[in-house]
PDB file of N, CA and C in Angstrom:
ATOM      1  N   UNK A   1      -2.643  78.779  52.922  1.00  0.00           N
ATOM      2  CA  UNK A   1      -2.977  77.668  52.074  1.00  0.00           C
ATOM      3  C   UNK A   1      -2.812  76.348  52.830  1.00  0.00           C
ATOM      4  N   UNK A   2      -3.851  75.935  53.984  1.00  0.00           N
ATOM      5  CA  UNK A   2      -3.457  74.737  55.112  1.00  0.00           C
ATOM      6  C   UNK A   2      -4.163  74.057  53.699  1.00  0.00           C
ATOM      7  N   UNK A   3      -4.893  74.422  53.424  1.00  0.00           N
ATOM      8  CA  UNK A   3      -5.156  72.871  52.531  1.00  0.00           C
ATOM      9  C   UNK A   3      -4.783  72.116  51.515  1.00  0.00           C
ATOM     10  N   UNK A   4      -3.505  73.111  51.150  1.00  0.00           N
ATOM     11  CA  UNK A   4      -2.655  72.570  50.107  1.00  0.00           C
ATOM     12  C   UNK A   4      -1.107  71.965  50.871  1.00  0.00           C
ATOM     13  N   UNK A   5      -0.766  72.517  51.939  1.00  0.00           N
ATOM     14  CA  UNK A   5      -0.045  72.178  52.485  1.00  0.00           C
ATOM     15  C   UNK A   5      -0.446  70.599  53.128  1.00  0.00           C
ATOM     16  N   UNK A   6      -1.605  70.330  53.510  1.00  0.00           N
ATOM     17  CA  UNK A   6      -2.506  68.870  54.264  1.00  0.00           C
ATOM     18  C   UNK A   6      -2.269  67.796  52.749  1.00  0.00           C
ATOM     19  N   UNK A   7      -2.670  68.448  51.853  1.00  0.00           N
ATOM     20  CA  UNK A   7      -2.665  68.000  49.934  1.00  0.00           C
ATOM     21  C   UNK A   7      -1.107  67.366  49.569  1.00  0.00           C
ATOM     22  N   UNK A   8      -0.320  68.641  49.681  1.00  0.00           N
ATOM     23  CA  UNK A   8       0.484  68.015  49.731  1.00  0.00           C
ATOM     24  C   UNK A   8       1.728  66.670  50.548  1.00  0.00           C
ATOM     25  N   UNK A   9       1.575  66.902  51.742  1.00  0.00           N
ATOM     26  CA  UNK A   9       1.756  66.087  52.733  1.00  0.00           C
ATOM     27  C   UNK A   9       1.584  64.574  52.716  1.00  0.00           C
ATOM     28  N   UNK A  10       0.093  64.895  52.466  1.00  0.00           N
ATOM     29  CA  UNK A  10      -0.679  63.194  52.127  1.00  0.00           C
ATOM     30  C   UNK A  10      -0.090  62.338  50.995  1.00  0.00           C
ATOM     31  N   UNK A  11      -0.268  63.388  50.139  1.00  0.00           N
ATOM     32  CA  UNK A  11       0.324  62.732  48.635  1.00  0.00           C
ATOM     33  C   UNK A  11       1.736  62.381  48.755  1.00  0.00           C
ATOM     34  N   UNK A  12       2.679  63.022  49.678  1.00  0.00           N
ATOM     35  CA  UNK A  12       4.086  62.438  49.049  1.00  0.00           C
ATOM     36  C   UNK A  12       4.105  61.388  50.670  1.00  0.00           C
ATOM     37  N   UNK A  13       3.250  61.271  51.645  1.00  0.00           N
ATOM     38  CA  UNK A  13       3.411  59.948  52.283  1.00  0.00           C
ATOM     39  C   UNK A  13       3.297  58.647  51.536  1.00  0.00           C
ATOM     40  N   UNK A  14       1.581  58.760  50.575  1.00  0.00           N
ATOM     41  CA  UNK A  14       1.265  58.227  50.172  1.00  0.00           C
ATOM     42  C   UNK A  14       2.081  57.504  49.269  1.00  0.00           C
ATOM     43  N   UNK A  15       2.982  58.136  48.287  1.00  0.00           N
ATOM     44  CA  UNK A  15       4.009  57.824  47.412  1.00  0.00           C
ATOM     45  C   UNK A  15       4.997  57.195  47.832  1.00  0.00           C
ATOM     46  N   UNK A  16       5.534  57.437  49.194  1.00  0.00           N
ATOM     47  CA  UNK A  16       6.811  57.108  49.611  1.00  0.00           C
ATOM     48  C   UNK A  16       6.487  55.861  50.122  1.00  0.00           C
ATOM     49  N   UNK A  17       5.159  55.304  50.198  1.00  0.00           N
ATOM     50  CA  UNK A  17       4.699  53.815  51.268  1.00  0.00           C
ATOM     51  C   UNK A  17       4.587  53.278  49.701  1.00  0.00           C
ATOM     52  N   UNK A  18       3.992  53.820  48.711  1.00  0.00           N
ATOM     53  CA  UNK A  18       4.234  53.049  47.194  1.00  0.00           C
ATOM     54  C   UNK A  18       5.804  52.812  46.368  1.00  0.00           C
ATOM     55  N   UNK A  19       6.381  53.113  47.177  1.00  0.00           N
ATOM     56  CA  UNK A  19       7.630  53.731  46.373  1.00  0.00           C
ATOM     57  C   UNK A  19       8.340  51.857  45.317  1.00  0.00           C
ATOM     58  N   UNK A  20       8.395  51.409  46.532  1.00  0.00           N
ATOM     59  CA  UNK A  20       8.496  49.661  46.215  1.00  0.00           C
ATOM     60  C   UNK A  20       7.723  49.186  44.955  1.00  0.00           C
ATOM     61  N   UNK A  21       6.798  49.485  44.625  1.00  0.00           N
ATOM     62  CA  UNK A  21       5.664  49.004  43.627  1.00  0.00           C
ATOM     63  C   UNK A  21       5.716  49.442  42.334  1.00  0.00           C
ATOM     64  N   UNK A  22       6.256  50.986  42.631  1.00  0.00           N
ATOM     65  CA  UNK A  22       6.269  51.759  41.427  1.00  0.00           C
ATOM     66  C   UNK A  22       7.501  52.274  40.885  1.00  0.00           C
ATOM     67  N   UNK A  23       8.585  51.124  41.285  1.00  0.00           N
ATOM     68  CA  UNK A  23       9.745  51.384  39.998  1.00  0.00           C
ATOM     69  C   UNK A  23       9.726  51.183  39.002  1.00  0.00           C
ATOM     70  N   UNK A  24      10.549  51.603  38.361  1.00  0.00           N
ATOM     71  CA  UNK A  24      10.014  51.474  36.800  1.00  0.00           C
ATOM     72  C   UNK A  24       9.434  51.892  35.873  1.00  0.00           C
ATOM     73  N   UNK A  25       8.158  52.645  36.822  1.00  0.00           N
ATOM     74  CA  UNK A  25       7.271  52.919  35.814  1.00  0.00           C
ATOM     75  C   UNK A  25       7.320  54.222  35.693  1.00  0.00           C
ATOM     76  N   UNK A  26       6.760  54.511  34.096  1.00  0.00           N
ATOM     77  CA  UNK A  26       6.790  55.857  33.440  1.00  0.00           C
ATOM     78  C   UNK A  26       5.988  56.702  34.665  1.00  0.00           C
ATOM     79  N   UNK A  27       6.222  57.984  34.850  1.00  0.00           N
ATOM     80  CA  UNK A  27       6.280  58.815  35.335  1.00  0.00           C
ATOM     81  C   UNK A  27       5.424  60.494  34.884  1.00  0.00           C
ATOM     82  N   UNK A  28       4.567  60.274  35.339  1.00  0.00           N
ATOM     83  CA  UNK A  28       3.758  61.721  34.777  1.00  0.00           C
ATOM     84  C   UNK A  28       3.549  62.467  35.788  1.00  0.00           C
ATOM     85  N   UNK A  29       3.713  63.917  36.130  1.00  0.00           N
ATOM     86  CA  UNK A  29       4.018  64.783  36.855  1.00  0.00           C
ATOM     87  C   UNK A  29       3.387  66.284  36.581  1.00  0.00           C
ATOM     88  N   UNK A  30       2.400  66.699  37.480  1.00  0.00           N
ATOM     89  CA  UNK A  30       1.856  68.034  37.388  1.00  0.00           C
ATOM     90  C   UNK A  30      -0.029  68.167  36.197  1.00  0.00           C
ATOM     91  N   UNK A  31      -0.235  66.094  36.696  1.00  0.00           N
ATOM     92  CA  UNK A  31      -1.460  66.257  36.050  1.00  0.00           C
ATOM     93  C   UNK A  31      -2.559  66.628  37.195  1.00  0.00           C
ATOM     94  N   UNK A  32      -3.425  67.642  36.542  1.00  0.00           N
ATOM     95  CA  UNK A  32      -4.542  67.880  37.499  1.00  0.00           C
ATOM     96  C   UNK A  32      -5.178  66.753  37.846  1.00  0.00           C
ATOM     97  N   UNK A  33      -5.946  66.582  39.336  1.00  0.00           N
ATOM     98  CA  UNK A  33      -6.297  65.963  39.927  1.00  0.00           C
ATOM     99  C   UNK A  33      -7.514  65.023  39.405  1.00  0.00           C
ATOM    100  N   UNK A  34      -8.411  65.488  38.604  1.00  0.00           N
ATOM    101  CA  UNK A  34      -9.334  64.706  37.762  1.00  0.00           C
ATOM    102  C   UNK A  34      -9.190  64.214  36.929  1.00  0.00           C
ATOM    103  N   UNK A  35      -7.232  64.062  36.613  1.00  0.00           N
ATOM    104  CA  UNK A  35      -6.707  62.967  35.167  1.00  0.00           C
ATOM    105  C   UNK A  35      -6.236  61.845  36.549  1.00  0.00           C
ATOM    106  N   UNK A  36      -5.975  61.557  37.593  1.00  0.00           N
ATOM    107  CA  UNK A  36      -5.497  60.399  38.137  1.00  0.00           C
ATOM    108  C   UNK A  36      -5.958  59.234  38.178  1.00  0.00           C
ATOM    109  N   UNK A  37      -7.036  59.341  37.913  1.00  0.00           N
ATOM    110  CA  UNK A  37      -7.728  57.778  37.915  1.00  0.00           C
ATOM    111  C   UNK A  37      -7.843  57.372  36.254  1.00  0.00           C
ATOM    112  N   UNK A  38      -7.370  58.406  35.465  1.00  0.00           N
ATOM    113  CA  UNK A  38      -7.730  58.172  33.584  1.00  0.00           C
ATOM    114  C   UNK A  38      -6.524  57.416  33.182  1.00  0.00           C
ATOM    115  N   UNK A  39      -5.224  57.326  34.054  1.00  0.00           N
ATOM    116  CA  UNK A  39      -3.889  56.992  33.507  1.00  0.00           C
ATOM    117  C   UNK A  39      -3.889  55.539  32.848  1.00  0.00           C
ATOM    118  N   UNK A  40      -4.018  54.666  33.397  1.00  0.00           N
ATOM    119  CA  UNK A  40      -4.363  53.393  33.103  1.00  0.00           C
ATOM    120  C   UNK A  40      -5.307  53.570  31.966  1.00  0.00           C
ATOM    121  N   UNK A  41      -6.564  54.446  31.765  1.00  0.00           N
ATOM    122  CA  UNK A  41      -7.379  54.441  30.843  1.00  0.00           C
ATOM    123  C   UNK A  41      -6.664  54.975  29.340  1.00  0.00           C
ATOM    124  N   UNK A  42      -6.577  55.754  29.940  1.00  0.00           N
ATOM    125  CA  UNK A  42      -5.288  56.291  28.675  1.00  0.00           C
ATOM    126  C   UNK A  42      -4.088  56.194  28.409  1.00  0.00           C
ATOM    127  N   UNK A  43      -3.384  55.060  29.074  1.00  0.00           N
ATOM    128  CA  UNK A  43      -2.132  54.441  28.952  1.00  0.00           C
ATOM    129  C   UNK A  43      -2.475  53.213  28.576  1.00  0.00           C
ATOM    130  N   UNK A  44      -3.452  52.457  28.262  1.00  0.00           N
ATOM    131  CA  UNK A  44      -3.324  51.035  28.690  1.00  0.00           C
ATOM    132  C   UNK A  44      -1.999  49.862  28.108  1.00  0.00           C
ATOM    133  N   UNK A  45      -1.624  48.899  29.020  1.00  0.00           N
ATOM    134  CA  UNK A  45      -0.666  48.498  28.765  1.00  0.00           C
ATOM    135  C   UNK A  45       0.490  49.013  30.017  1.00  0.00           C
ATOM    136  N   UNK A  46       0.643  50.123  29.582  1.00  0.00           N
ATOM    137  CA  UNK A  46       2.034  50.981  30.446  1.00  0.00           C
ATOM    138  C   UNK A  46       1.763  51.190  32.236  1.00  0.00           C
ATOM    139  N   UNK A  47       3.028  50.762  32.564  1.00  0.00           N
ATOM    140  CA  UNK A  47       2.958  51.070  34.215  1.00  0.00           C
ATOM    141  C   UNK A  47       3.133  52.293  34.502  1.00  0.00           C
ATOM    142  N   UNK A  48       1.898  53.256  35.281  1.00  0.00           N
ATOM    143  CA  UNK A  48       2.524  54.328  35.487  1.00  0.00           C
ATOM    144  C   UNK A  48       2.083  54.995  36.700  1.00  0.00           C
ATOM    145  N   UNK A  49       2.959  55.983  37.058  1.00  0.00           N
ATOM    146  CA  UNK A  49       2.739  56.304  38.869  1.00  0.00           C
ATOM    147  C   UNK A  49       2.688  57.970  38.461  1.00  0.00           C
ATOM    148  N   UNK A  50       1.467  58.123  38.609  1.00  0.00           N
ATOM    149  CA  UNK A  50       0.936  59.958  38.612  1.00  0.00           C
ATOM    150  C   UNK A  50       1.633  60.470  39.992  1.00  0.00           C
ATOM    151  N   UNK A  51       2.189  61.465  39.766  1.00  0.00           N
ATOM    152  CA  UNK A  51       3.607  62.240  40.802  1.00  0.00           C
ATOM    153  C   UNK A  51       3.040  63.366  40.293  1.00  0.00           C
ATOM    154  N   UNK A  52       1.620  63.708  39.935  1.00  0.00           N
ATOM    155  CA  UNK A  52       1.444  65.015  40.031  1.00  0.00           C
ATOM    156  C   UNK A  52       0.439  65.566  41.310  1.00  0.00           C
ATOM    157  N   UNK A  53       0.613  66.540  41.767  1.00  0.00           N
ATOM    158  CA  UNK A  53       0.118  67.368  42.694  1.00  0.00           C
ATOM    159  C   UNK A  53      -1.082  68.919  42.444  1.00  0.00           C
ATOM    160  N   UNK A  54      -2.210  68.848  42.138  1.00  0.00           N
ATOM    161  CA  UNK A  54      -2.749  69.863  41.708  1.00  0.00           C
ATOM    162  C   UNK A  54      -2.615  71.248  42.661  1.00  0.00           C
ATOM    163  N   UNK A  55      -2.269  72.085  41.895  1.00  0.00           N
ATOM    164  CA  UNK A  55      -2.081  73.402  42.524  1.00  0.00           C
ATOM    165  C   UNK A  55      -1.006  73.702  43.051  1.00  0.00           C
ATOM    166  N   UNK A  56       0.295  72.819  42.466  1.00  0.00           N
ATOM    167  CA  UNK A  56       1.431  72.609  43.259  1.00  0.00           C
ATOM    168  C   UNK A  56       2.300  74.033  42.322  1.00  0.00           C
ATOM    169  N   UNK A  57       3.253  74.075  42.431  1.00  0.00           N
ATOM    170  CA  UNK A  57       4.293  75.191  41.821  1.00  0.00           C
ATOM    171  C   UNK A  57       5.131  74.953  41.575  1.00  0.00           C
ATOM    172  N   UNK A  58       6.052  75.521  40.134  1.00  0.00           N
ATOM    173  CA  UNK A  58       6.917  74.786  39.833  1.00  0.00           C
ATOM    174  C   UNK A  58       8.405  74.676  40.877  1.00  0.00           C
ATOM    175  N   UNK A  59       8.346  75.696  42.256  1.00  0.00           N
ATOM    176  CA  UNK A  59       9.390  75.500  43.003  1.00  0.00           C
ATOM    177  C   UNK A  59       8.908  74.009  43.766  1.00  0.00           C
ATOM    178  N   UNK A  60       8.027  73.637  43.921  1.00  0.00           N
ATOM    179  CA  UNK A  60       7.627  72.226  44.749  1.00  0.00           C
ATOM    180  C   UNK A  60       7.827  71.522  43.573  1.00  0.00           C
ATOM    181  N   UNK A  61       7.495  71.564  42.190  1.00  0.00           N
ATOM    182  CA  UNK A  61       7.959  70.118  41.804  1.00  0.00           C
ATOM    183  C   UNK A  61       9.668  70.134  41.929  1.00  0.00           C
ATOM    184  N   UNK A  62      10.008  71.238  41.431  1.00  0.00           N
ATOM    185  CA  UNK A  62      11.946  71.172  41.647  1.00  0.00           C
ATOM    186  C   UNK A  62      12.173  70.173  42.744  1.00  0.00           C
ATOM    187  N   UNK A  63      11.679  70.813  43.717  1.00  0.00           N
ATOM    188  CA  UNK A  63      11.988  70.177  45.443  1.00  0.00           C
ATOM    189  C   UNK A  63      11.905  68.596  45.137  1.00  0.00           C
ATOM    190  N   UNK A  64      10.547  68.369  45.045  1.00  0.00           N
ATOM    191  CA  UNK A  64      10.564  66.908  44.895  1.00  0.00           C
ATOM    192  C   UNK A  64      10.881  65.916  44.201  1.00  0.00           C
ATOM    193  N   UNK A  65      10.716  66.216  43.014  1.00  0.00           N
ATOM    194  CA  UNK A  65      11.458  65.809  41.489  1.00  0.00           C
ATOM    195  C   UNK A  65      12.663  64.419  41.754  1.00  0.00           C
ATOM    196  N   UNK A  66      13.669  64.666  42.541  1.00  0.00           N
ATOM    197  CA  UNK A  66      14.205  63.162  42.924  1.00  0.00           C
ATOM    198  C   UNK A  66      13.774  62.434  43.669  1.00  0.00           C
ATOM    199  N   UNK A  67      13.493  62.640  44.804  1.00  0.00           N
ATOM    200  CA  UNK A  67      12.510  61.932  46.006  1.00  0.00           C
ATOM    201  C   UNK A  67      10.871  61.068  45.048  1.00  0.00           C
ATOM    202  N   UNK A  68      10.371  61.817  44.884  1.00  0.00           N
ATOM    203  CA  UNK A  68       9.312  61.080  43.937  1.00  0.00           C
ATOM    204  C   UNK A  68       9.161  60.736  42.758  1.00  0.00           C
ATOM    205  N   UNK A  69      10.214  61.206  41.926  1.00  0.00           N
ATOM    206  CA  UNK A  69       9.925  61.110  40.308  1.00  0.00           C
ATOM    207  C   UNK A  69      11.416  60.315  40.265  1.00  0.00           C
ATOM    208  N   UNK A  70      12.526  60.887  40.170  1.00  0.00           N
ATOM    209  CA  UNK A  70      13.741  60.136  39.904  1.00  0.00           C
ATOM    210  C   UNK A  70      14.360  58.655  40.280  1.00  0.00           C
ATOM    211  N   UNK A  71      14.184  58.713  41.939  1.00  0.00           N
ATOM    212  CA  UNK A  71      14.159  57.717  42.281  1.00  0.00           C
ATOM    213  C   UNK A  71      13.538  56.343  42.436  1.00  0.00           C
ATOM    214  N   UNK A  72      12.374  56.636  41.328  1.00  0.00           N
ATOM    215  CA  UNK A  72      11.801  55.278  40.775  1.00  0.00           C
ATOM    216  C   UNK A  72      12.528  54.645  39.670  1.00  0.00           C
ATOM    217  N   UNK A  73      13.636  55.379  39.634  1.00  0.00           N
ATOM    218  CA  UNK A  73      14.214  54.728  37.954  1.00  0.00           C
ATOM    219  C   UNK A  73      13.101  54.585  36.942  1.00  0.00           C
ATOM    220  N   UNK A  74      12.554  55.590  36.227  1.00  0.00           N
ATOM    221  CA  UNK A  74      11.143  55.467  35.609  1.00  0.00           C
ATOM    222  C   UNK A  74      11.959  55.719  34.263  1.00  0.00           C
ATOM    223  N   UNK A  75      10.911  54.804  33.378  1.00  0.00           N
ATOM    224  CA  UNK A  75      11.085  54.440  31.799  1.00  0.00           C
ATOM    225  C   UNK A  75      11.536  55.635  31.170  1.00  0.00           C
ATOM    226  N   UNK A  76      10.175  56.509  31.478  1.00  0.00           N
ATOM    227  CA  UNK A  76      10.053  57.910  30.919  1.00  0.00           C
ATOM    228  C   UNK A  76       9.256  58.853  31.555  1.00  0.00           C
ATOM    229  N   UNK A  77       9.704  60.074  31.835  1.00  0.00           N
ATOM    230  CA  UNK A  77       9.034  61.125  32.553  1.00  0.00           C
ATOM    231  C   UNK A  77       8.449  61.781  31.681  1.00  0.00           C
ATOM    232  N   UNK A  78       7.012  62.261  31.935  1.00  0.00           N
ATOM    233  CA  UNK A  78       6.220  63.292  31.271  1.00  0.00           C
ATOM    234  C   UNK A  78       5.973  64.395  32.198  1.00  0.00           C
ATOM    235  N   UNK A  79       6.432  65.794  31.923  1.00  0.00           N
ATOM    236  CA  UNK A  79       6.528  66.464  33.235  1.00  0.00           C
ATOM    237  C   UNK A  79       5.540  68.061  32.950  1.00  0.00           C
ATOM    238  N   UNK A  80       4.858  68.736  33.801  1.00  0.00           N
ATOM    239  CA  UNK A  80       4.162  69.872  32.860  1.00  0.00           C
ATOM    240  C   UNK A  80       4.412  70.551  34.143  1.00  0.00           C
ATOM    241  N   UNK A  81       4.909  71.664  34.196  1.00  0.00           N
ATOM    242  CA  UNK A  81       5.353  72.549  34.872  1.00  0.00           C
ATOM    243  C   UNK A  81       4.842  74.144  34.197  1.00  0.00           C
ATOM    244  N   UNK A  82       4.664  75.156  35.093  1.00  0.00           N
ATOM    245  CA  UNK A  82       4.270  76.337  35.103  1.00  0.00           C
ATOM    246  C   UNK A  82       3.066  76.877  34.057  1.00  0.00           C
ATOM    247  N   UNK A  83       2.018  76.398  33.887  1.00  0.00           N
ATOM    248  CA  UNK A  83       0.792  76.325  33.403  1.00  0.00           C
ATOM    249  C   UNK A  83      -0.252  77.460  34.150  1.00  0.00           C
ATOM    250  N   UNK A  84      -1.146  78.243  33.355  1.00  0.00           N
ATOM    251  CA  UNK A  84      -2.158  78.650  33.933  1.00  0.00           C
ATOM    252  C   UNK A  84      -3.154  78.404  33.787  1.00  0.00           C
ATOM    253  N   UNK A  85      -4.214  78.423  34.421  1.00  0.00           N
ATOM    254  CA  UNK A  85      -5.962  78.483  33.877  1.00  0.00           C
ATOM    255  C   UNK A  85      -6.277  79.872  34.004  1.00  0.00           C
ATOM    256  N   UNK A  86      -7.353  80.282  33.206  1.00  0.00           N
ATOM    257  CA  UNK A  86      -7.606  81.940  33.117  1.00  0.00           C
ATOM    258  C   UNK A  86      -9.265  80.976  33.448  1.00  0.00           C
ATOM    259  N   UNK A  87      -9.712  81.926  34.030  1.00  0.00           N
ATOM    260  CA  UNK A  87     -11.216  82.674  34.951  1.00  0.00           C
ATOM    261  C   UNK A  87     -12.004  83.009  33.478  1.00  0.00           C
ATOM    262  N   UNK A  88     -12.842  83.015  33.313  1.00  0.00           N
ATOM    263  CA  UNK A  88     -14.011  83.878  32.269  1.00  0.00           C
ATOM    264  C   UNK A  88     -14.544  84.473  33.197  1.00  0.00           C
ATOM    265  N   UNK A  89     -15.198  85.599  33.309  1.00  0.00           N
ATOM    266  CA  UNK A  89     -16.037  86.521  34.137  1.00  0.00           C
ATOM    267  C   UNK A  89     -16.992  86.492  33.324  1.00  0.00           C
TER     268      UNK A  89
END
């Protein structure tokens, strides 16, 4: 899985160079990748820093969970952990 491993990598650089910007703010975690740009749309008003990772597992959010989510001192965490999608054939 190099391309989830490259996925993930990027994303928690990316976070850690935001880290300054995004204290404070509420905290949503484990949204699929085509809700990240809706947050603002569907928050409006609220500051918030998407800390979710698509295709991630709930042993990687454990791992990261203080490093990216805690240590923003965030309002409120919304967190979705161990979820499936089922296939139709």
């Amino acid at each position: 899985m190099d391309w989830f491993r490259s996925l993930w990598i990027q994303r928690r650089i990316a976070w850690w160079l935001s880290r300054e910007n995004d204290q404070t703010r509420s905290c949503f975690s484990r949204f699929h990748h085509a809700r990240l740009g809706s947050l603002a749309k569907d928050f409006p008003g609220m500051k918030t820093a998407n800390r979710g990772i698509s295709g991630d597992v709930t042993r990687g959010v454990l791992y990261r969970m203080k490093e990216d989510v805690l240590d923003l001192n965030p309002k409120a965490v919304v967190l979705l952990i161990g979820t499936m999608t089922s296939k139709k054939r």
